[in-house]
C-alpha atoms as a PDB file:
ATOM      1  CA  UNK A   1     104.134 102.834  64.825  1.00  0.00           C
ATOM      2  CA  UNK A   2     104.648 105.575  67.445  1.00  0.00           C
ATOM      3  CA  UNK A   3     103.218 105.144  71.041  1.00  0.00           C
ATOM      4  CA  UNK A   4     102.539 108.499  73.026  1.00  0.00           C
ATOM      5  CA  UNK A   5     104.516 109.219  75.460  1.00  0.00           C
ATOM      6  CA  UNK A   6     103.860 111.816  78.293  1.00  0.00           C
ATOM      7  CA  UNK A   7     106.026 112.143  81.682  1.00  0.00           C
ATOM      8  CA  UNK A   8     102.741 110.931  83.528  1.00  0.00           C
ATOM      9  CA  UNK A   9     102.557 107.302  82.319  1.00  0.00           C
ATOM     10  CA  UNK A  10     106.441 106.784  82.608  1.00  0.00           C
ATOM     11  CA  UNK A  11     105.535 104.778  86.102  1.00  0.00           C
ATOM     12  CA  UNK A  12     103.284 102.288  83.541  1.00  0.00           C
ATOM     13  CA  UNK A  13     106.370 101.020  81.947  1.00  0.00           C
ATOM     14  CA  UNK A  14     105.808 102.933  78.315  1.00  0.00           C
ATOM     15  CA  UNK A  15     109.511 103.882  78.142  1.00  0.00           C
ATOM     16  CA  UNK A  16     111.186 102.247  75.768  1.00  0.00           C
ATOM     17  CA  UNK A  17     113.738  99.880  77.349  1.00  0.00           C
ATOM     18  CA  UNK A  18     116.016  96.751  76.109  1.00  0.00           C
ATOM     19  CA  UNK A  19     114.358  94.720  72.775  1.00  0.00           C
ATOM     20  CA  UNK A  20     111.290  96.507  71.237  1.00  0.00           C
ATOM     21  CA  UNK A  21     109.119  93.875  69.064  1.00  0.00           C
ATOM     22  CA  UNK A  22     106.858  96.316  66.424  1.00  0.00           C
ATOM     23  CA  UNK A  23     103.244  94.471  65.586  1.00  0.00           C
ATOM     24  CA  UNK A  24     102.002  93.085  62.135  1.00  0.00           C
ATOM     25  CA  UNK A  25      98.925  94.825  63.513  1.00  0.00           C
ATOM     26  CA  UNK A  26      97.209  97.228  66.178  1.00  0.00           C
ATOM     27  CA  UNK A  27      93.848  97.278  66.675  1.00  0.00           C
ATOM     28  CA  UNK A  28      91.910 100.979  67.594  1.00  0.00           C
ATOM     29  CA  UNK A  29      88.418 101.725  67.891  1.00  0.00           C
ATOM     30  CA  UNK A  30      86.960  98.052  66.686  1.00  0.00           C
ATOM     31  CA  UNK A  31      89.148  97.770  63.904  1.00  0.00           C
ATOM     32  CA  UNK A  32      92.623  96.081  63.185  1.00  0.00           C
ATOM     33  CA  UNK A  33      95.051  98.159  61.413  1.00  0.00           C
ATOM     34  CA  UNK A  34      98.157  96.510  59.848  1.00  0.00           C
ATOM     35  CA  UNK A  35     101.624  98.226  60.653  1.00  0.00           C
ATOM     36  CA  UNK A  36     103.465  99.317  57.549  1.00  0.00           C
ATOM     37  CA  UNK A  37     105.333 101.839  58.733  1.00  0.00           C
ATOM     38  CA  UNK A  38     107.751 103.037  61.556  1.00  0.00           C
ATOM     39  CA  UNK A  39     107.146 107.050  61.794  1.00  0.00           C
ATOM     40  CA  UNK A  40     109.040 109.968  61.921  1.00  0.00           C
ATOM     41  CA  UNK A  41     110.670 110.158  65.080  1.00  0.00           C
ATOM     42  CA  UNK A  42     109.095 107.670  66.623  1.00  0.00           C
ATOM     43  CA  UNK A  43     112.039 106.336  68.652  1.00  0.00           C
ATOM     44  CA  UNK A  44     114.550 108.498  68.320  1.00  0.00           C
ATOM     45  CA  UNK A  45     112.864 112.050  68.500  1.00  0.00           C
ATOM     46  CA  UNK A  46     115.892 114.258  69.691  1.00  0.00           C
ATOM     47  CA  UNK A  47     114.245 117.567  69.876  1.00  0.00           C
ATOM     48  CA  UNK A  48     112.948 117.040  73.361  1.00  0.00           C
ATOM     49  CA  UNK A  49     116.015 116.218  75.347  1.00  0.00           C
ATOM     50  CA  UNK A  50     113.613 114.003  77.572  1.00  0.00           C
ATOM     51  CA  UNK A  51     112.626 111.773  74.548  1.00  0.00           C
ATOM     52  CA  UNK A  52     116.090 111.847  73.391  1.00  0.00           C
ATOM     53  CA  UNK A  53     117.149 110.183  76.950  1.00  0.00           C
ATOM     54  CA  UNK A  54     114.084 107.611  76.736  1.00  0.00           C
ATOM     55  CA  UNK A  55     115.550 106.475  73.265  1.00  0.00           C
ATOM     56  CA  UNK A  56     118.764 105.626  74.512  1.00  0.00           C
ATOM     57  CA  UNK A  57     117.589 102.485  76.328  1.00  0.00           C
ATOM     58  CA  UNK A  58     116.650 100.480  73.243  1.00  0.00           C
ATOM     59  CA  UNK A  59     119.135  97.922  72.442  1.00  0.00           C
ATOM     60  CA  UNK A  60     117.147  95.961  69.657  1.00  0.00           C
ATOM     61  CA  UNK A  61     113.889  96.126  67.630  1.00  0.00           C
ATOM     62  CA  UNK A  62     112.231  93.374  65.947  1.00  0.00           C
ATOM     63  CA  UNK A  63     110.421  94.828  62.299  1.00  0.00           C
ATOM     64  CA  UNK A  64     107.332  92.934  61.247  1.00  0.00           C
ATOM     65  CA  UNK A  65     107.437  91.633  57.336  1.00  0.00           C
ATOM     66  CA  UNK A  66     104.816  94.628  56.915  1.00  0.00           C
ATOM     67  CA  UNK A  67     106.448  96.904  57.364  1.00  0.00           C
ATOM     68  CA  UNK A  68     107.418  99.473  53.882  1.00  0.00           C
ATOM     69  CA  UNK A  69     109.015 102.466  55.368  1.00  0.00           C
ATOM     70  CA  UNK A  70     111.252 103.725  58.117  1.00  0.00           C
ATOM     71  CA  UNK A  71     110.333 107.438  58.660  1.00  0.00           C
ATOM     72  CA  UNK A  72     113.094 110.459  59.161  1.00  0.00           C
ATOM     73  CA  UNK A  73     115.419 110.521  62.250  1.00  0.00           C
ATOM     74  CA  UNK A  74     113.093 107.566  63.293  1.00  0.00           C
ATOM     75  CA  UNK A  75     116.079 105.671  65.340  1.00  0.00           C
ATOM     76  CA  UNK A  76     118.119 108.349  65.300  1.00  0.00           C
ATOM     77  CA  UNK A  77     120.207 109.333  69.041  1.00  0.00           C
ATOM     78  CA  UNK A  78     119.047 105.339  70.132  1.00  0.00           C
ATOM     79  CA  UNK A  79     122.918 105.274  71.029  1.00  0.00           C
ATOM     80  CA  UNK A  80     122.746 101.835  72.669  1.00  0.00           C
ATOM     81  CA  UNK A  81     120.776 100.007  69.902  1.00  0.00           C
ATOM     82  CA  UNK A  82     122.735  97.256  68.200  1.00  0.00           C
ATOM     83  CA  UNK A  83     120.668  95.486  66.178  1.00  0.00           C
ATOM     84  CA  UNK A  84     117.714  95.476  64.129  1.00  0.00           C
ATOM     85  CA  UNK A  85     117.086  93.720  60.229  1.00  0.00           C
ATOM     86  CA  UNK A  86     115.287  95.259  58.034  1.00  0.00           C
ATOM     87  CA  UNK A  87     112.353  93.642  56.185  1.00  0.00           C
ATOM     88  CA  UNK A  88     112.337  93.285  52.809  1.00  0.00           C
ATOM     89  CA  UNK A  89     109.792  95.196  51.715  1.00  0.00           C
ATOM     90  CA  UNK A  90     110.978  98.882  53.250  1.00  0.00           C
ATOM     91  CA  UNK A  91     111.424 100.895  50.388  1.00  0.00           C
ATOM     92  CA  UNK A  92     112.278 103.789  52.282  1.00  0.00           C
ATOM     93  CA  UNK A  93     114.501 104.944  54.910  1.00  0.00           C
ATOM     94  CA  UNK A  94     114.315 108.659  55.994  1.00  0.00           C
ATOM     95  CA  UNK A  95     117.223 110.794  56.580  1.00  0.00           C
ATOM     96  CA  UNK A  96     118.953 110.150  59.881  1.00  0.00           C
ATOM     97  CA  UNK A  97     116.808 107.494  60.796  1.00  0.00           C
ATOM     98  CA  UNK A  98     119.329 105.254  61.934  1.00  0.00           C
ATOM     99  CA  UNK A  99     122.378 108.572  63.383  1.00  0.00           C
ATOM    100  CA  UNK A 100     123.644 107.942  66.594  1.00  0.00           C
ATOM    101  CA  UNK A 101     122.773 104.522  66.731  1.00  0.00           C
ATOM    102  CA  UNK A 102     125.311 101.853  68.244  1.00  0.00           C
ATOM    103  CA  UNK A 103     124.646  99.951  65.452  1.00  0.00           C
ATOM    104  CA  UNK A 104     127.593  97.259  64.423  1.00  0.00           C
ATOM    105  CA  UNK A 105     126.034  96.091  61.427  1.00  0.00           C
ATOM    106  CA  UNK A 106     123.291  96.566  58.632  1.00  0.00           C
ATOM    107  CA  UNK A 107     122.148  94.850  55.847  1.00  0.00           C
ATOM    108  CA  UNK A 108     119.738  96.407  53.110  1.00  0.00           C
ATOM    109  CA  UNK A 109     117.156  94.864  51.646  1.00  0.00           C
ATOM    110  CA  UNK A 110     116.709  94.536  47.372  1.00  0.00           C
ATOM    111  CA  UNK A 111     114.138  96.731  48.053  1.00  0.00           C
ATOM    112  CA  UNK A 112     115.922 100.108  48.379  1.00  0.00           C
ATOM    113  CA  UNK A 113     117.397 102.329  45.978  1.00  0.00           C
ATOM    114  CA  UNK A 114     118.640 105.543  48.055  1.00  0.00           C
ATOM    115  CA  UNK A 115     120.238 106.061  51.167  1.00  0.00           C
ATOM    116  CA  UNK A 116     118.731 109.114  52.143  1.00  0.00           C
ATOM    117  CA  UNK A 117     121.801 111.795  53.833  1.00  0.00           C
ATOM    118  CA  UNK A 118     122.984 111.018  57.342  1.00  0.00           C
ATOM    119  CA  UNK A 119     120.915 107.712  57.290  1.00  0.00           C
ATOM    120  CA  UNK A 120     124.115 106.068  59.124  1.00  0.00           C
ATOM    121  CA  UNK A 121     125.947 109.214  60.300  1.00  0.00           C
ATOM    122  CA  UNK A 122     127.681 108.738  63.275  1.00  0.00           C
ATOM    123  CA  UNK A 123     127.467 105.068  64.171  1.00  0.00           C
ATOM    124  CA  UNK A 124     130.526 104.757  65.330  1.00  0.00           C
ATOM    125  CA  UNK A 125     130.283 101.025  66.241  1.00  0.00           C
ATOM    126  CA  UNK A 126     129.363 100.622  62.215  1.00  0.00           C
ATOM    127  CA  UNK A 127     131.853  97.886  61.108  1.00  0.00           C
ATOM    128  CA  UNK A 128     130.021  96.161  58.185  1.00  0.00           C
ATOM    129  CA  UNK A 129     127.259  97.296  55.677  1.00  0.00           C
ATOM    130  CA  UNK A 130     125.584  95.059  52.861  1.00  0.00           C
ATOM    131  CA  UNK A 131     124.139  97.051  50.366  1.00  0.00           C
ATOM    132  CA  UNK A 132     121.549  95.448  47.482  1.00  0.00           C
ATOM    133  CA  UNK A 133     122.245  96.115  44.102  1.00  0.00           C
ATOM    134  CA  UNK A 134     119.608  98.037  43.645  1.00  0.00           C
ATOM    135  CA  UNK A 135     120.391 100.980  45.238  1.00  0.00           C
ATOM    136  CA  UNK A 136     121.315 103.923  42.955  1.00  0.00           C
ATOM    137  CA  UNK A 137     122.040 106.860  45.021  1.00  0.00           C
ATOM    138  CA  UNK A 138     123.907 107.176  48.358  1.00  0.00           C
ATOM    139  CA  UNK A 139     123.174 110.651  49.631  1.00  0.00           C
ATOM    140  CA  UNK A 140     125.172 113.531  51.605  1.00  0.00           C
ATOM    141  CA  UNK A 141     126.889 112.205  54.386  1.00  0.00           C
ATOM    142  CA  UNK A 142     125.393 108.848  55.068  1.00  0.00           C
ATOM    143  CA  UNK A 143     128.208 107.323  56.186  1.00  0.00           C
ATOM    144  CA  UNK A 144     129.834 110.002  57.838  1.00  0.00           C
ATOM    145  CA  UNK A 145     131.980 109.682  60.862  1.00  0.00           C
ATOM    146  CA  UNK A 146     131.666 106.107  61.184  1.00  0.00           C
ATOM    147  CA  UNK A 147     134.859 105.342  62.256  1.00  0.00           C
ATOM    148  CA  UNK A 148     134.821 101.396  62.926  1.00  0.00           C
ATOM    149  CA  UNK A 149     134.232 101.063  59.036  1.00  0.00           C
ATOM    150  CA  UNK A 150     137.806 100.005  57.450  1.00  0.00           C
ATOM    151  CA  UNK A 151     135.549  98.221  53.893  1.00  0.00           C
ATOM    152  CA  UNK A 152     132.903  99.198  51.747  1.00  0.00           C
ATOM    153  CA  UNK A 153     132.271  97.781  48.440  1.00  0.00           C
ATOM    154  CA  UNK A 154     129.362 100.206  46.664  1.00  0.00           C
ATOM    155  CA  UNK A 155     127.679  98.379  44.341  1.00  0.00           C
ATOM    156  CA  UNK A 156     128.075  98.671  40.654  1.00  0.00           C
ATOM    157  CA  UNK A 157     124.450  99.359  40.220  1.00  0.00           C
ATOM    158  CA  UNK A 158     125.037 102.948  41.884  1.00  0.00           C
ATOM    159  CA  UNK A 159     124.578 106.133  40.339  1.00  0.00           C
ATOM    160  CA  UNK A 160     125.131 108.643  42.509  1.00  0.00           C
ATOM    161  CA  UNK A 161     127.091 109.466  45.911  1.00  0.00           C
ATOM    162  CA  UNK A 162     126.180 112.450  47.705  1.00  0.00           C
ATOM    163  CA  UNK A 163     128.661 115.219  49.256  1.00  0.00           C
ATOM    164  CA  UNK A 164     130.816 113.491  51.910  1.00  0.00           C
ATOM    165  CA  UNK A 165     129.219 110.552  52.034  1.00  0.00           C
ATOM    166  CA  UNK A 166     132.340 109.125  53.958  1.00  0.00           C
ATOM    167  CA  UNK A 167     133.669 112.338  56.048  1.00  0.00           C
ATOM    168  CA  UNK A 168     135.420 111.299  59.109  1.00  0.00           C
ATOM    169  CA  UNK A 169     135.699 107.568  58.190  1.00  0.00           C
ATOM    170  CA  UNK A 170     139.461 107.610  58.100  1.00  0.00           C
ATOM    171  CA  UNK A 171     140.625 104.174  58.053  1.00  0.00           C
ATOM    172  CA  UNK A 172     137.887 103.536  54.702  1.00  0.00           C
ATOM    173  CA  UNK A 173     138.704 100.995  52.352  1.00  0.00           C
ATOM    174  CA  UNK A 174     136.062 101.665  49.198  1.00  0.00           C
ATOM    175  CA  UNK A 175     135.437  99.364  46.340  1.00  0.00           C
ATOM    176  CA  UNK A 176     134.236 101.034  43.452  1.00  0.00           C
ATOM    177  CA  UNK A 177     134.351  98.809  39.646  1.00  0.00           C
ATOM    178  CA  UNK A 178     133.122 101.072  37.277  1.00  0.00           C
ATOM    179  CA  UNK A 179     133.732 105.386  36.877  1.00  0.00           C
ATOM    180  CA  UNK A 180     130.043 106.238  35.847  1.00  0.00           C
ATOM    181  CA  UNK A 181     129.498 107.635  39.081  1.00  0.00           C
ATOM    182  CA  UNK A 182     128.329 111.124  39.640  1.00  0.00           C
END
């Protein structure tokens, strides 16, 4: 899901402002096409600085139960958005797709296994994460410099954890039961 943006339609209300609700479905040239996916950039693109400001206004976004995957850096830079659940289904999450975010709580679904590196960096409003016990790798800094974290119990089911996967998180509490982990 991705709607084009250009500076002349910004008068028609396409900037992304306040709580975003993503469709089951769109429909394009006669035919209805079911939304499984949020793209790559799609709200948070940061390499224009103009998109980057647009992002910014999102506070929430509502994720149909079709939805599988949450593309790279896709929230990432949406500094005032606080909430969003993710449906069970996504499978994956893309690296940085939810940096930068003012995001003050997340909860993963059974659904993932990796936490792709810097999916979380930098939510500094991050004060409680739920992760499945599914997930088998946490990767390189996907946690990093989220300061409002003081607990975080990693599940027994993972495997791996990525190169500081915690930097900057200075008041972290971890709970880790078992010392398999890579």
């Amino acid at each position: 899901y991705h709607d084009f943006y250009d500076r002349e339609h910004e008068s028609a209300g396409w900037i992304y402002r306040g709580k975003v609700t993503v469709p089951e479905a769109l429909s394009h040239a006669g035919k209805t096409l079911s939304v499984v996916g949020i793209g790559d950039h799609a709200f948070g693109r940061y390499t224009d600085g103009y998109a980057y400001y647009l992002a910014s206004f999102v506070t929430e976004v509502i994720l149909p139960k079709s939805i599988t995957r949450i593309g790279d850096e896709a929230f990432c830079h949406c500094n005032e958005l606080t909430s969003i659940k993710i449906p069970k289904y996504v499978t994956y999450i893309g690296y940085s797709a939810f940096a930068k975010t003012g995001l003050t709580s997340v909860e993963l679904p059974g659904s993932i296994t990796e936490i792709m590196h810097s999916c979380f960096a930098e939510c500094e409003h991050l004060a409680s994460v739920k992760l499945p016990n599914t997930l088998i790798t946490i990767g390189d800094m996907a946690f990093g410099n989220c300061t409002s974290l003081t607990e975080f119990e990693i599940p027994e089911s993972v495997y791996f954890l990525g190169y500081c996967v915690f930097m900057g998180t200075n008041s972290l509490k971890t709970s880790l039961d078992r010392k398999s982990v890579v």
